[in-house]
PDB file of N, CA and C in Angstrom:
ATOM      1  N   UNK A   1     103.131   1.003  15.452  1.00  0.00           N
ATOM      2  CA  UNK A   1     103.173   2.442  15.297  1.00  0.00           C
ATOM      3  C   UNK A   1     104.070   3.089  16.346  1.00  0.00           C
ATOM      4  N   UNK A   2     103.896   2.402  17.549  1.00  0.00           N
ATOM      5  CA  UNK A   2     104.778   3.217  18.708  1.00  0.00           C
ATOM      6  C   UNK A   2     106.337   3.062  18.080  1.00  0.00           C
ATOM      7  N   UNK A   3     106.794   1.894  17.415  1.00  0.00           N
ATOM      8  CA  UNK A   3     108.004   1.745  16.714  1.00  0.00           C
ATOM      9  C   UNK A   3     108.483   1.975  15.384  1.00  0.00           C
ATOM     10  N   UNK A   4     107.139   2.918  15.024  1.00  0.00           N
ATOM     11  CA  UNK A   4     108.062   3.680  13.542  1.00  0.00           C
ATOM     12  C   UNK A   4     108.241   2.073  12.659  1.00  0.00           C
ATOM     13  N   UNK A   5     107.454   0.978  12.962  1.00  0.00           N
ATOM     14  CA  UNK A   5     107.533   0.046  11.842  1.00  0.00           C
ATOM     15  C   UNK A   5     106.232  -0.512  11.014  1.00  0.00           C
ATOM     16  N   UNK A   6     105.243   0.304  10.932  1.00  0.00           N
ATOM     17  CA  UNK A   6     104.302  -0.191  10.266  1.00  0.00           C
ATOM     18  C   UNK A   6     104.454   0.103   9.269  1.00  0.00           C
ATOM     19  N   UNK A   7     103.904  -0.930   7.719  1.00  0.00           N
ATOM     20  CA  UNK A   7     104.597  -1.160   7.128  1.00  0.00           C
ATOM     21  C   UNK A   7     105.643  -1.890   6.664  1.00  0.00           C
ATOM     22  N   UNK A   8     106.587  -1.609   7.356  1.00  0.00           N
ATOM     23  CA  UNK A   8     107.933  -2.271   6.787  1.00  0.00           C
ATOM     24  C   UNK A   8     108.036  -4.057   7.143  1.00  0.00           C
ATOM     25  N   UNK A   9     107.131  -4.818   7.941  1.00  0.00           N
ATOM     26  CA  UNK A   9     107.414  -5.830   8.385  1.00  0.00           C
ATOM     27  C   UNK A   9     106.074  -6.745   8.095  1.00  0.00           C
ATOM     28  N   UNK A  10     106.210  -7.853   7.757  1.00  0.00           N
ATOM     29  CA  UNK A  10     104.773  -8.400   7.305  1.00  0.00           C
ATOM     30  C   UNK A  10     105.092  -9.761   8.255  1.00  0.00           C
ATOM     31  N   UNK A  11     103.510  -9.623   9.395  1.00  0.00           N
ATOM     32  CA  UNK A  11     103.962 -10.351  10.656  1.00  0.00           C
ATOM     33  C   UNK A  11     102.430 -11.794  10.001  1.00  0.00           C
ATOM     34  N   UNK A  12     103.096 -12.797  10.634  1.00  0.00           N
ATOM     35  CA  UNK A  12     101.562 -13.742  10.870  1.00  0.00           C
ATOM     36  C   UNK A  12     101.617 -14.506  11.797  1.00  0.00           C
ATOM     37  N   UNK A  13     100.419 -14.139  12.578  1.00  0.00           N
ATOM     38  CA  UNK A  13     100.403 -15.180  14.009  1.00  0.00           C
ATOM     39  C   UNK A  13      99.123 -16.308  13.832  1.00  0.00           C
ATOM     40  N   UNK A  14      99.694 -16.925  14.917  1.00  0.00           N
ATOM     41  CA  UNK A  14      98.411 -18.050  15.044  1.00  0.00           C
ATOM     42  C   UNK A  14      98.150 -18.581  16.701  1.00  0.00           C
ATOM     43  N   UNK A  15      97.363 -17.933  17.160  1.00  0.00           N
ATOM     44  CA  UNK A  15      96.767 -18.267  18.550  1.00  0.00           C
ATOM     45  C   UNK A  15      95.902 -19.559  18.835  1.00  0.00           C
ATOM     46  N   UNK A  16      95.606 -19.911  19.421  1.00  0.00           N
ATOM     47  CA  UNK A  16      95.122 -21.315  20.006  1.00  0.00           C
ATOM     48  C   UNK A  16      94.714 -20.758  21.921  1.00  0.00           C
ATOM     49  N   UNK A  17      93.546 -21.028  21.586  1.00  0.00           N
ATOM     50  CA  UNK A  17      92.711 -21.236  23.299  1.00  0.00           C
ATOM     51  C   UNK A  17      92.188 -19.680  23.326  1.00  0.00           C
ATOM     52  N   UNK A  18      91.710 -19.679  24.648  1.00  0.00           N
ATOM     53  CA  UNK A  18      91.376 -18.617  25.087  1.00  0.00           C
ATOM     54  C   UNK A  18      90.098 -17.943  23.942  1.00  0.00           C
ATOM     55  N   UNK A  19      89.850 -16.569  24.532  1.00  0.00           N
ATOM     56  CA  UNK A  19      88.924 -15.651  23.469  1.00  0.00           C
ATOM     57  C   UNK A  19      89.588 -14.674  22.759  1.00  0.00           C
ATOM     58  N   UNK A  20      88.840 -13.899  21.857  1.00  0.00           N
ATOM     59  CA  UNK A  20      89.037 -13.088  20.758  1.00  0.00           C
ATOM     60  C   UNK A  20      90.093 -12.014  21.720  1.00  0.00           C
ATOM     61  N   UNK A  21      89.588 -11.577  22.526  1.00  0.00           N
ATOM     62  CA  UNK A  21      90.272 -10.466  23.366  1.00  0.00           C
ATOM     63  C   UNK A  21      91.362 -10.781  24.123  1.00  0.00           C
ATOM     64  N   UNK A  22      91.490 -12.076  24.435  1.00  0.00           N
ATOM     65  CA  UNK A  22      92.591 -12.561  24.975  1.00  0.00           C
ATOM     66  C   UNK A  22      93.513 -13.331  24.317  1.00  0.00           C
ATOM     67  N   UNK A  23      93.515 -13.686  23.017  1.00  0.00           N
ATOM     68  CA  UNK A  23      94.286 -13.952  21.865  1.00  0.00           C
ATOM     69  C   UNK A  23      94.649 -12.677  21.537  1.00  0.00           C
ATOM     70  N   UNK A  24      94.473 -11.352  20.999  1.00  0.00           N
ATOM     71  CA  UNK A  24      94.910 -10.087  20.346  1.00  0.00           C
ATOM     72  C   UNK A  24      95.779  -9.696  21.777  1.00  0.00           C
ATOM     73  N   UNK A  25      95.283  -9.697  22.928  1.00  0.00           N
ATOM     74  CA  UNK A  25      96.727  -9.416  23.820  1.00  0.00           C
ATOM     75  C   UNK A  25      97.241 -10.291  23.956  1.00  0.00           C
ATOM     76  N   UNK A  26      97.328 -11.385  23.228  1.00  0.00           N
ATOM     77  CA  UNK A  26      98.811 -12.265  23.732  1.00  0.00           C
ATOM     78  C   UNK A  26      99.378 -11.787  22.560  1.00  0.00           C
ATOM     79  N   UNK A  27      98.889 -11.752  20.717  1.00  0.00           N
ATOM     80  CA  UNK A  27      99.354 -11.232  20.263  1.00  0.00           C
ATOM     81  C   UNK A  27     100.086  -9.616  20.242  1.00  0.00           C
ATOM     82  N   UNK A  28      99.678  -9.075  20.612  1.00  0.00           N
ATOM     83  CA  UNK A  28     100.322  -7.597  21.145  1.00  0.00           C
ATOM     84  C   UNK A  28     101.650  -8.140  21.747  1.00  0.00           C
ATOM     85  N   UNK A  29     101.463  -8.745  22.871  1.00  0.00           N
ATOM     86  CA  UNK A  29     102.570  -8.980  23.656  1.00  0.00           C
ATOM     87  C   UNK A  29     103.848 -10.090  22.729  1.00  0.00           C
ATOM     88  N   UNK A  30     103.465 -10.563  22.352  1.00  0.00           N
ATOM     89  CA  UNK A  30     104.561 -11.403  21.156  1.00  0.00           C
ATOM     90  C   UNK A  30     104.840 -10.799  20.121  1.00  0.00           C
ATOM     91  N   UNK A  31     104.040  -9.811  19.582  1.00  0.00           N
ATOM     92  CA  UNK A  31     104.933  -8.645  18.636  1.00  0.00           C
ATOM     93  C   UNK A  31     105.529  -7.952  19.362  1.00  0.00           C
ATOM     94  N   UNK A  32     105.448  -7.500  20.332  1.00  0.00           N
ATOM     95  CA  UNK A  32     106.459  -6.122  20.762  1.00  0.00           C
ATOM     96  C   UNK A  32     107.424  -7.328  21.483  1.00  0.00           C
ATOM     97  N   UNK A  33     107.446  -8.377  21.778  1.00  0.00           N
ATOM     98  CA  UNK A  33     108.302  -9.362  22.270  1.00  0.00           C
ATOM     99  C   UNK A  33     109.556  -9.225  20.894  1.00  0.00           C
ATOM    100  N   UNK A  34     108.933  -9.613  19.756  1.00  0.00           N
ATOM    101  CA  UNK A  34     109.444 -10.353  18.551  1.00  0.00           C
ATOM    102  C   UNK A  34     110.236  -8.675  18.338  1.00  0.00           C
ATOM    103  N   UNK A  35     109.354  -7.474  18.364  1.00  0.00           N
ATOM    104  CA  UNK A  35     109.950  -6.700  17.813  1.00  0.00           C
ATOM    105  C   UNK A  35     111.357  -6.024  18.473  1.00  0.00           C
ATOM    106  N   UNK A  36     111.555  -6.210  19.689  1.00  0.00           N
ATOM    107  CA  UNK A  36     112.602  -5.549  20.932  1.00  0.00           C
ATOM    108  C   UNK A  36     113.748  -6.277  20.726  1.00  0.00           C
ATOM    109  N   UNK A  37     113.250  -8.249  19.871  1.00  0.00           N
ATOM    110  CA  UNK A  37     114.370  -8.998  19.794  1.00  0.00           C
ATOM    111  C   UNK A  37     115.022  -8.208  18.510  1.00  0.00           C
ATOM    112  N   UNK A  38     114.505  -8.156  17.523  1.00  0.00           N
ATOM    113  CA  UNK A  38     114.686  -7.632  16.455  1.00  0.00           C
ATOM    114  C   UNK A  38     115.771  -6.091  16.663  1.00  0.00           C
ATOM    115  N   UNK A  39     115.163  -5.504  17.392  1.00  0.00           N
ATOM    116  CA  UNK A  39     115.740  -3.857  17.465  1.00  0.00           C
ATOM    117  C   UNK A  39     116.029  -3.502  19.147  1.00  0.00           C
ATOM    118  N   UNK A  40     116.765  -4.325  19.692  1.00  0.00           N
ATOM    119  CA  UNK A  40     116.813  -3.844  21.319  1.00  0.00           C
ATOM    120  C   UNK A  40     116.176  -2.451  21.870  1.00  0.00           C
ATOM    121  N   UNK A  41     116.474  -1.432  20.944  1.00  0.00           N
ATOM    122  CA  UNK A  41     116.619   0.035  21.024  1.00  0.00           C
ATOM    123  C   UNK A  41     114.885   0.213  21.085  1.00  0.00           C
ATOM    124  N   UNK A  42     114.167  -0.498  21.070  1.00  0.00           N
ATOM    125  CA  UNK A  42     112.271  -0.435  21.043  1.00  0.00           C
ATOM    126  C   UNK A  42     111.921  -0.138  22.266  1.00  0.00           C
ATOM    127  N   UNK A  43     113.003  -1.257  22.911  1.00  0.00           N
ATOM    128  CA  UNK A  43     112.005  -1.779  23.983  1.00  0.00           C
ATOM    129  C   UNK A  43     111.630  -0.211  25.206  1.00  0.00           C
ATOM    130  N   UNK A  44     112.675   0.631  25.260  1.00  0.00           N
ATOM    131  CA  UNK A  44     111.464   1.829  25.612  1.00  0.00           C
ATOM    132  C   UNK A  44     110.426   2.318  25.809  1.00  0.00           C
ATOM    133  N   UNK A  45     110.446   2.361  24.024  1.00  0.00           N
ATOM    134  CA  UNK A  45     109.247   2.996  23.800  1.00  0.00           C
ATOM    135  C   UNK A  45     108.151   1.934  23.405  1.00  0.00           C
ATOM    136  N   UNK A  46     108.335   0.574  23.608  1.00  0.00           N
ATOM    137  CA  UNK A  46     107.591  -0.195  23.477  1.00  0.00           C
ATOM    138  C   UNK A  46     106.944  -0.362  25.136  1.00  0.00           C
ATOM    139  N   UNK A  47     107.854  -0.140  25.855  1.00  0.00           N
ATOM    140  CA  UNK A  47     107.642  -0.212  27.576  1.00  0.00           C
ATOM    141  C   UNK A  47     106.253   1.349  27.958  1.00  0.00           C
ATOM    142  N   UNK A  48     106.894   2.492  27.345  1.00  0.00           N
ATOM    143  CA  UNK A  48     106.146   2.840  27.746  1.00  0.00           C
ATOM    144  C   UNK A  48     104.838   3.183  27.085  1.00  0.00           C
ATOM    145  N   UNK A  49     104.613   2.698  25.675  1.00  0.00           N
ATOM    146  CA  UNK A  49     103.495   2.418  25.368  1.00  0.00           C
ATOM    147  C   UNK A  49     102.493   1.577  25.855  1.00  0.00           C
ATOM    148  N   UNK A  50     102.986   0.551  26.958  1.00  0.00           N
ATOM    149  CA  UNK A  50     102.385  -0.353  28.141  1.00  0.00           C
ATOM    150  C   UNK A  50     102.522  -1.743  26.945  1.00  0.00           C
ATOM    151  N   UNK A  51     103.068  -1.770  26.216  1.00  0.00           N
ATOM    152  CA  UNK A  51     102.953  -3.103  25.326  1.00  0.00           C
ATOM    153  C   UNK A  51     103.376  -4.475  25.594  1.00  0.00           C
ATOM    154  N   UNK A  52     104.450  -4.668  26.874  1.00  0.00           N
ATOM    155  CA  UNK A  52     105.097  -5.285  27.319  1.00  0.00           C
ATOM    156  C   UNK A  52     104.266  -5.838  28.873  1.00  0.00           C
ATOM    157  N   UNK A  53     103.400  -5.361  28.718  1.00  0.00           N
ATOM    158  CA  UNK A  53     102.390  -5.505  30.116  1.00  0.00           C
ATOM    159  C   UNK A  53     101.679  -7.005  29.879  1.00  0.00           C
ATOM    160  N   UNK A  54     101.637  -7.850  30.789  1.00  0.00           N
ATOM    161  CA  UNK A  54     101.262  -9.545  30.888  1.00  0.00           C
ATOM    162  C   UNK A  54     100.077  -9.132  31.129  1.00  0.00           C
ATOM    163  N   UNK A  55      98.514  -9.533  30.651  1.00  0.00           N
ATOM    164  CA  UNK A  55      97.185  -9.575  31.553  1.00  0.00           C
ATOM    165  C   UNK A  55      97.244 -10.727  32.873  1.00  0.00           C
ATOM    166  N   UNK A  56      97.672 -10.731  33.766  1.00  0.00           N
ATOM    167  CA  UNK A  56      97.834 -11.773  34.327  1.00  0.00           C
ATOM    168  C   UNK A  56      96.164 -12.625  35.227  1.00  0.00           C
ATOM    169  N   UNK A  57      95.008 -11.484  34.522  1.00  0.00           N
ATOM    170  CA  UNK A  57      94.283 -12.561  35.204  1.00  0.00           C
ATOM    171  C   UNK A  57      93.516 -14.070  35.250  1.00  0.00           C
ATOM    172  N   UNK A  58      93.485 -14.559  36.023  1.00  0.00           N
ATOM    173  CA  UNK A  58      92.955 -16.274  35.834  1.00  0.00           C
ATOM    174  C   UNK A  58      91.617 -16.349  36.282  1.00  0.00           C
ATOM    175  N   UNK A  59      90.880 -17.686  35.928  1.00  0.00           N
ATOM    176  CA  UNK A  59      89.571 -17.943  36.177  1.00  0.00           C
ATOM    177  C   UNK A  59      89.522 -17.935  37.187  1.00  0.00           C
ATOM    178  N   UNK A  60      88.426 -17.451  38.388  1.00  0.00           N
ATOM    179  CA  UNK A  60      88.644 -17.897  40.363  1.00  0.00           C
ATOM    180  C   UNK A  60      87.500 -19.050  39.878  1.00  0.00           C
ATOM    181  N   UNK A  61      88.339 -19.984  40.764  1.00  0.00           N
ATOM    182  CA  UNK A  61      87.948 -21.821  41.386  1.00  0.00           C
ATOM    183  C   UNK A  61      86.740 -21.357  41.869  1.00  0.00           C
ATOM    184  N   UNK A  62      85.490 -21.813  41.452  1.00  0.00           N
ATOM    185  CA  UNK A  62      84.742 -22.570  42.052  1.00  0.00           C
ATOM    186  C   UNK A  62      84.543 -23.375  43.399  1.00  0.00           C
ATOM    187  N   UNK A  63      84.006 -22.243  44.795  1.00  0.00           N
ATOM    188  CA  UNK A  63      83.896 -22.787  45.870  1.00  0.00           C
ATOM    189  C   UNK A  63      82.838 -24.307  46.262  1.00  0.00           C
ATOM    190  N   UNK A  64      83.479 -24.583  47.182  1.00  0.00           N
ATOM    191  CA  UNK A  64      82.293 -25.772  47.467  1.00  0.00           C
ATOM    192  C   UNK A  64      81.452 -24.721  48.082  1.00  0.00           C
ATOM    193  N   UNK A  65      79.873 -25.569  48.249  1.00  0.00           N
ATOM    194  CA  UNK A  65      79.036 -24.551  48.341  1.00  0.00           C
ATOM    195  C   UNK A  65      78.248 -23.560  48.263  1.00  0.00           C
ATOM    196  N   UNK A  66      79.101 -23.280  46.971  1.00  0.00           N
ATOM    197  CA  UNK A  66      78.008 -21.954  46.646  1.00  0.00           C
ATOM    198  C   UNK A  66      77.888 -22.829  44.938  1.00  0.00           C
ATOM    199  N   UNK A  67      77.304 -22.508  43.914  1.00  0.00           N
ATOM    200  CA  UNK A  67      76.787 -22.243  43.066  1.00  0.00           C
ATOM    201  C   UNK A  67      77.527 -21.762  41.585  1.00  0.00           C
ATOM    202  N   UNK A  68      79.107 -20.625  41.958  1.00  0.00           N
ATOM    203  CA  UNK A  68      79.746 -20.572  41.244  1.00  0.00           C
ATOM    204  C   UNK A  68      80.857 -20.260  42.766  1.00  0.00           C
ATOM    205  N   UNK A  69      82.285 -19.431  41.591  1.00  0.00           N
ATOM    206  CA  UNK A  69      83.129 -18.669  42.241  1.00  0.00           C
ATOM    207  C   UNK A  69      82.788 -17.920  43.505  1.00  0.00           C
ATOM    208  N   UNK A  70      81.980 -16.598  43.262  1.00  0.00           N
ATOM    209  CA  UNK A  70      81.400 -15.547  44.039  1.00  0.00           C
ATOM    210  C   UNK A  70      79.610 -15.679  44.045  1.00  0.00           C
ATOM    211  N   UNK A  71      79.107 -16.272  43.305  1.00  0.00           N
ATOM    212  CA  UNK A  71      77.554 -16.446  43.457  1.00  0.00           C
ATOM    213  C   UNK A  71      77.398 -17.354  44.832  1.00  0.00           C
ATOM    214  N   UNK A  72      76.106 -16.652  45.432  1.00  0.00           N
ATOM    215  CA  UNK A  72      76.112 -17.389  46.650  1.00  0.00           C
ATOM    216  C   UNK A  72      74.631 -18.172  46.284  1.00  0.00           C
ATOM    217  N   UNK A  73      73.797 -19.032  47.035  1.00  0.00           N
ATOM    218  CA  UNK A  73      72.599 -19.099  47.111  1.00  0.00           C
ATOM    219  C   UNK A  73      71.325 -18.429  47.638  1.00  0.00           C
ATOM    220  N   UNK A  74      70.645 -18.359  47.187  1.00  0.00           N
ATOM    221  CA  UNK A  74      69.589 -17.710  47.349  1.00  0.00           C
ATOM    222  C   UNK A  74      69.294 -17.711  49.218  1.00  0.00           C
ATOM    223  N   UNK A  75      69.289 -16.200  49.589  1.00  0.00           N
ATOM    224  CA  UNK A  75      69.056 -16.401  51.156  1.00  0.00           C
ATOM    225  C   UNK A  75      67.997 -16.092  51.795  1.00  0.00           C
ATOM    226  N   UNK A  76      67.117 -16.658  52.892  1.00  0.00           N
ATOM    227  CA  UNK A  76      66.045 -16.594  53.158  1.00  0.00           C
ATOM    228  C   UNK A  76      65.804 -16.214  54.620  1.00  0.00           C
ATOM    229  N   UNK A  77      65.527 -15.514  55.340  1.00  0.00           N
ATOM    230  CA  UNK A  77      65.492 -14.901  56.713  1.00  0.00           C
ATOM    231  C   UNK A  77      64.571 -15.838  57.529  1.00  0.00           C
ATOM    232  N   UNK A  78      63.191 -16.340  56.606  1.00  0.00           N
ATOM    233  CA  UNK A  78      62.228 -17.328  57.428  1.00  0.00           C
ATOM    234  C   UNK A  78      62.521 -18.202  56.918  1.00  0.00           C
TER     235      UNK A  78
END
């Protein structure tokens, strides 16, 4: 919609890994990828629709010691 092409283009993707929410933004990001190749003149208004934006976050490692990432163990004063 931000590119005035819905409609006119009949897209099909296929994701692998990750979850529901993190498959639809990789898809987001590979249509407005696919679409800027297509029409240079997008990438604008594809930019500032934020469409071009990476989620870049990752799982945090698992410390030794604790239980998870950030979960600590149960603490006891006596």
């Amino acid at each position: 919609e931000a590119a005035d092409m819905a409609g006119r283009l009949d897209i099909t993707a296929l994701a692998c890994g990750g979850g529901v929410s993190g498959q639809a933004g990789a898809m987001r990001l590979a249509i407005a990828r696919a679409l800027i190749k297509f029409n240079p003149e997008l990438r604008s208004a594809m930019k500032k629709g934020g469409y071009l934006t990476v989620d870049e976050r990752k799982v945090e490692r698992k410390k030794y010691g604790r239980p998870k990432a950030r979960k600590r163990f149960q603490f006891s004063k006596r």
